[in-house]
C-alpha atoms as a PDB file:
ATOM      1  CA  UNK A   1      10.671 -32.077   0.051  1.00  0.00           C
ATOM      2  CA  UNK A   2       9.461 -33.276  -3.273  1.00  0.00           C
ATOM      3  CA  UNK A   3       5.924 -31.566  -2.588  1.00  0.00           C
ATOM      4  CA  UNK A   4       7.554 -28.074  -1.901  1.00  0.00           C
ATOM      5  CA  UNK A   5       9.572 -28.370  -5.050  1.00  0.00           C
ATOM      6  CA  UNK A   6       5.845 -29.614  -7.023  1.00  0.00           C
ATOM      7  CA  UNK A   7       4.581 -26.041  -5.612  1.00  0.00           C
ATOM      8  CA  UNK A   8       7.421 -23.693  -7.509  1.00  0.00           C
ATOM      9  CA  UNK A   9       7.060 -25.316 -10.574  1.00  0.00           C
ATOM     10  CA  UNK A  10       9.201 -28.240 -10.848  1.00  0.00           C
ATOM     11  CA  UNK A  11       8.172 -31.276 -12.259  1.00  0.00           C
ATOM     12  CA  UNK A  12       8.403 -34.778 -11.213  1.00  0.00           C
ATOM     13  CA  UNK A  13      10.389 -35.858 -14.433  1.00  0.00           C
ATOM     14  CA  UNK A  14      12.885 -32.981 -13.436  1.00  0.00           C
ATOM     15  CA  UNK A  15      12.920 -33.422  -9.827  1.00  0.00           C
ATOM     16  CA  UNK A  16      13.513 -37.265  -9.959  1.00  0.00           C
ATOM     17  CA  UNK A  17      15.659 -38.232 -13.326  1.00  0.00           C
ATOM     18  CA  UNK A  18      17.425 -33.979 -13.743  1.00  0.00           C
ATOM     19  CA  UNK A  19      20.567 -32.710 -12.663  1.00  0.00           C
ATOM     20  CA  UNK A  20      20.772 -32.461  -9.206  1.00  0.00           C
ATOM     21  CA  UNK A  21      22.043 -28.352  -9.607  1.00  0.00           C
ATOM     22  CA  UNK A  22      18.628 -27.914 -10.774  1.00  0.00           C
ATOM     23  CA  UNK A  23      16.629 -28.521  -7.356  1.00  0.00           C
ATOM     24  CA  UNK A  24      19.253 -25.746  -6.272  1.00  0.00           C
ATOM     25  CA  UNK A  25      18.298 -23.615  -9.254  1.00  0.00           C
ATOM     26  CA  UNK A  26      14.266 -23.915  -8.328  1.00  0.00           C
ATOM     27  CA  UNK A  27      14.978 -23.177  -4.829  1.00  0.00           C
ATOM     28  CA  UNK A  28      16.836 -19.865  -5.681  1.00  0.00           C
ATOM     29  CA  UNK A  29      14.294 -18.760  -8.147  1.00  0.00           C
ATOM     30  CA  UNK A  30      11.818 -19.054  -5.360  1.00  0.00           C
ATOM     31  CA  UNK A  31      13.647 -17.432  -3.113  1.00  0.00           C
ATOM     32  CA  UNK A  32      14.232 -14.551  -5.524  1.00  0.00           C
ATOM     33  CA  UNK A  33      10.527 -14.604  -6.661  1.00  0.00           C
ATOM     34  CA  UNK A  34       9.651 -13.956  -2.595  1.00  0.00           C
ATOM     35  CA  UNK A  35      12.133 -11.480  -2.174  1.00  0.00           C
ATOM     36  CA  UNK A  36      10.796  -9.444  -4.767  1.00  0.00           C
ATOM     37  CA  UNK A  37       7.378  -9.723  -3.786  1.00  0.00           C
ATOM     38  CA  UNK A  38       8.729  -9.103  -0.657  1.00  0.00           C
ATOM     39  CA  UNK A  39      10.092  -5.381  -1.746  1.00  0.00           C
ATOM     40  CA  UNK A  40       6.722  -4.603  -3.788  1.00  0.00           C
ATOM     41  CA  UNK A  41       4.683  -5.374  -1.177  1.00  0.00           C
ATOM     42  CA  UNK A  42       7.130  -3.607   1.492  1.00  0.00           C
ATOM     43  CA  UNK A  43       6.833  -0.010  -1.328  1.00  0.00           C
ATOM     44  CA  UNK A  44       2.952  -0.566  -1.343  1.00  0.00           C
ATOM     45  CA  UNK A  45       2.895  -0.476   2.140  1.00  0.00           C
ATOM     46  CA  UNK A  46       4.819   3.398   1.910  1.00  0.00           C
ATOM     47  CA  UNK A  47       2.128   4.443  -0.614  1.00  0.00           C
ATOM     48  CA  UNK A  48      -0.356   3.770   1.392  1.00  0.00           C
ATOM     49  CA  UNK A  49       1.427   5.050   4.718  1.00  0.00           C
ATOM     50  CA  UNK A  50       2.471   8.348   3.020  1.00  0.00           C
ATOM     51  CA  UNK A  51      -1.201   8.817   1.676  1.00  0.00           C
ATOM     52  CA  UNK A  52      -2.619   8.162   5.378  1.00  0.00           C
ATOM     53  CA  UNK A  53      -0.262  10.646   6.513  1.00  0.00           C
ATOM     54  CA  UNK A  54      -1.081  13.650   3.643  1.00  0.00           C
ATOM     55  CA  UNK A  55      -4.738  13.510   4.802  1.00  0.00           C
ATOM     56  CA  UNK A  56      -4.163  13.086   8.638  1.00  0.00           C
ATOM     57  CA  UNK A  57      -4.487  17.094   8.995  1.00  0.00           C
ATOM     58  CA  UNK A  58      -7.960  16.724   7.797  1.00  0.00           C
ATOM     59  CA  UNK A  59      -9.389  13.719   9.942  1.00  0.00           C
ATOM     60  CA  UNK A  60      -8.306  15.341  13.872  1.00  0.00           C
ATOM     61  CA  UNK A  61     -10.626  16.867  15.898  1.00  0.00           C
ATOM     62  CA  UNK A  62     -10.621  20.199  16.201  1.00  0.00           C
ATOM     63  CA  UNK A  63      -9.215  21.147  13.031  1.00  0.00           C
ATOM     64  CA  UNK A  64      -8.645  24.581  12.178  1.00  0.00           C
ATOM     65  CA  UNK A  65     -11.202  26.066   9.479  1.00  0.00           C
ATOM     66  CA  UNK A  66      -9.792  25.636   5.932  1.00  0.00           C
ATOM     67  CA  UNK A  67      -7.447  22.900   7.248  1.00  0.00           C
ATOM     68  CA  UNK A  68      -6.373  20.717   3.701  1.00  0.00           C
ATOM     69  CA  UNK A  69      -4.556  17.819   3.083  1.00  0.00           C
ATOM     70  CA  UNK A  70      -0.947  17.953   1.743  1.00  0.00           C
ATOM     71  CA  UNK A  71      -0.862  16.948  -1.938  1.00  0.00           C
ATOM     72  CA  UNK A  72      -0.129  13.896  -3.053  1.00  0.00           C
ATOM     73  CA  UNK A  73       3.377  13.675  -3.892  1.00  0.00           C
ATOM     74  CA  UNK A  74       4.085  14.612  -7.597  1.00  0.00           C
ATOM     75  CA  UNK A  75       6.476  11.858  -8.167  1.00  0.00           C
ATOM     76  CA  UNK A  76       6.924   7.970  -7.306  1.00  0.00           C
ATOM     77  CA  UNK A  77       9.671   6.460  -4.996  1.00  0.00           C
ATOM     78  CA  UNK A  78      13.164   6.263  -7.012  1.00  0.00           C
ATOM     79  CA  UNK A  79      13.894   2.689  -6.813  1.00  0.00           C
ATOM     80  CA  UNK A  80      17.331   3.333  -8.220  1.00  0.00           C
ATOM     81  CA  UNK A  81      19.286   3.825  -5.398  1.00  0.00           C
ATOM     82  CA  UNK A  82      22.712   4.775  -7.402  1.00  0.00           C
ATOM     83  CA  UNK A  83      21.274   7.982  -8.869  1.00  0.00           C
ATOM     84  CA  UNK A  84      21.034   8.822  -5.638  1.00  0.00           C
ATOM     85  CA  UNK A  85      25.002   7.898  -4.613  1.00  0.00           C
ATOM     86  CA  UNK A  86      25.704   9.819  -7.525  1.00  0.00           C
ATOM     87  CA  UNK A  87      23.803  13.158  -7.349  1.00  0.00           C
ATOM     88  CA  UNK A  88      25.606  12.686  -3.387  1.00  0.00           C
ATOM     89  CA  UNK A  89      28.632  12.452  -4.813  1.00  0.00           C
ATOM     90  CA  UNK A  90      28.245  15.420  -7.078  1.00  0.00           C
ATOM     91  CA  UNK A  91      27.107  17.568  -4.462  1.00  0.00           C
ATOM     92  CA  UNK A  92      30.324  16.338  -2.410  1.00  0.00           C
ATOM     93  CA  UNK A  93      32.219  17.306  -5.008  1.00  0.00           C
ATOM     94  CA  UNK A  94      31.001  20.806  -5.516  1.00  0.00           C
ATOM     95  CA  UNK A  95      31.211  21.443  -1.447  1.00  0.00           C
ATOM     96  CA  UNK A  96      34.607  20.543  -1.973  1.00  0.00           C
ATOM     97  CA  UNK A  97      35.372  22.948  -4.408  1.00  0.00           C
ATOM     98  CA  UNK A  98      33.424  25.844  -2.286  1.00  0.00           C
ATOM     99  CA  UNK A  99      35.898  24.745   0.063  1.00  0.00           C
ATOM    100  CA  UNK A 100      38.819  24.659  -1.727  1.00  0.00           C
ATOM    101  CA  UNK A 101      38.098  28.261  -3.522  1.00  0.00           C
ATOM    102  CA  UNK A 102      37.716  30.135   0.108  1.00  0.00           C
ATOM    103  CA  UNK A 103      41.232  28.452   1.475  1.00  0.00           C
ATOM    104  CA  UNK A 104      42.319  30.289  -2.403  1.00  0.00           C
ATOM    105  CA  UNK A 105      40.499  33.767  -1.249  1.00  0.00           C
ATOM    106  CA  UNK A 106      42.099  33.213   2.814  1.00  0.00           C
ATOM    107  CA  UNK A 107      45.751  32.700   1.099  1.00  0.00           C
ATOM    108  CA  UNK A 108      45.214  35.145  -1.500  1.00  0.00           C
ATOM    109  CA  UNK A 109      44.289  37.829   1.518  1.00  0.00           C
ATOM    110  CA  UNK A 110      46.480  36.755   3.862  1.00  0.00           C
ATOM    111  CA  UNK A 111      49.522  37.079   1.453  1.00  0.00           C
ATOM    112  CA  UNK A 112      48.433  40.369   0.461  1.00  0.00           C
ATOM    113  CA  UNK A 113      48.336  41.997   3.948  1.00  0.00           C
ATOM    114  CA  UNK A 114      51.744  40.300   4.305  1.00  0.00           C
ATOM    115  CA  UNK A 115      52.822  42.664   0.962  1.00  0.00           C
ATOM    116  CA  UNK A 116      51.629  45.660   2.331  1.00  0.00           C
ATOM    117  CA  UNK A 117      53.375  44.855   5.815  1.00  0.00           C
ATOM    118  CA  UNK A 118      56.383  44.507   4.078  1.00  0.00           C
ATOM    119  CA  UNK A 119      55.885  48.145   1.690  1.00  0.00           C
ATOM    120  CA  UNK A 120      54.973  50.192   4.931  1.00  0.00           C
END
């Protein structure tokens, strides 16, 4: 074990004579260190998928005349997945509200037929 811990950056003094919540510590780093490069590696990956894909229409046989490439998106991944909860949310909320309006508008019709039932 002592070589793996050598190879994330932990040194003998440390390894041997530290706290023993440190070796703990070092392995968690590393393991946070790989997940990340992990995720960038995973979102270079899209890039480069997406870009295959935008210039696939040009590269198939028997393409049409005049045939281009979709554009290059005009804006990178959002990485911030909670904008997006929140803009969900928001549209929730306002589908809602349609909702709740129209049931106002089918009550508000309904009892008015009902008051000119009740004048004839």
């Amino acid at each position: 074990m002592f070589p793996y811990y050598l190879s994330i950056g932990m040194t003998y003094e440390l390894y041997w004579q530290g706290p023993a919540e440190l070796v703990r510590a070092y392995r968690e780093a590393e393991k946070m260190r790989n997940d990340t490069r992990n995720a960038e590696m995973w979102l270079q990956g899209m890039y480069i998928y997406e870009a295959l894909c935008d210039a696939a229409p040009i590269f198939r046989d028997f393409v049409k005349k005049g045939t281009k490439p979709r554009p290059y998106p005009s804006r990178q991944y959002d990485l911030h997945p909670k904008k997006k909860r929140t803009d969900a949310r928001t549209e929730e909320k306002k589908k809602m509200e349609r909702g709740i309006r129209f049931m106002q508008q089918q009550v508000a019709r309904a009892s008015a037929k009902k008051q000119e039932v009740k004048k004839e």
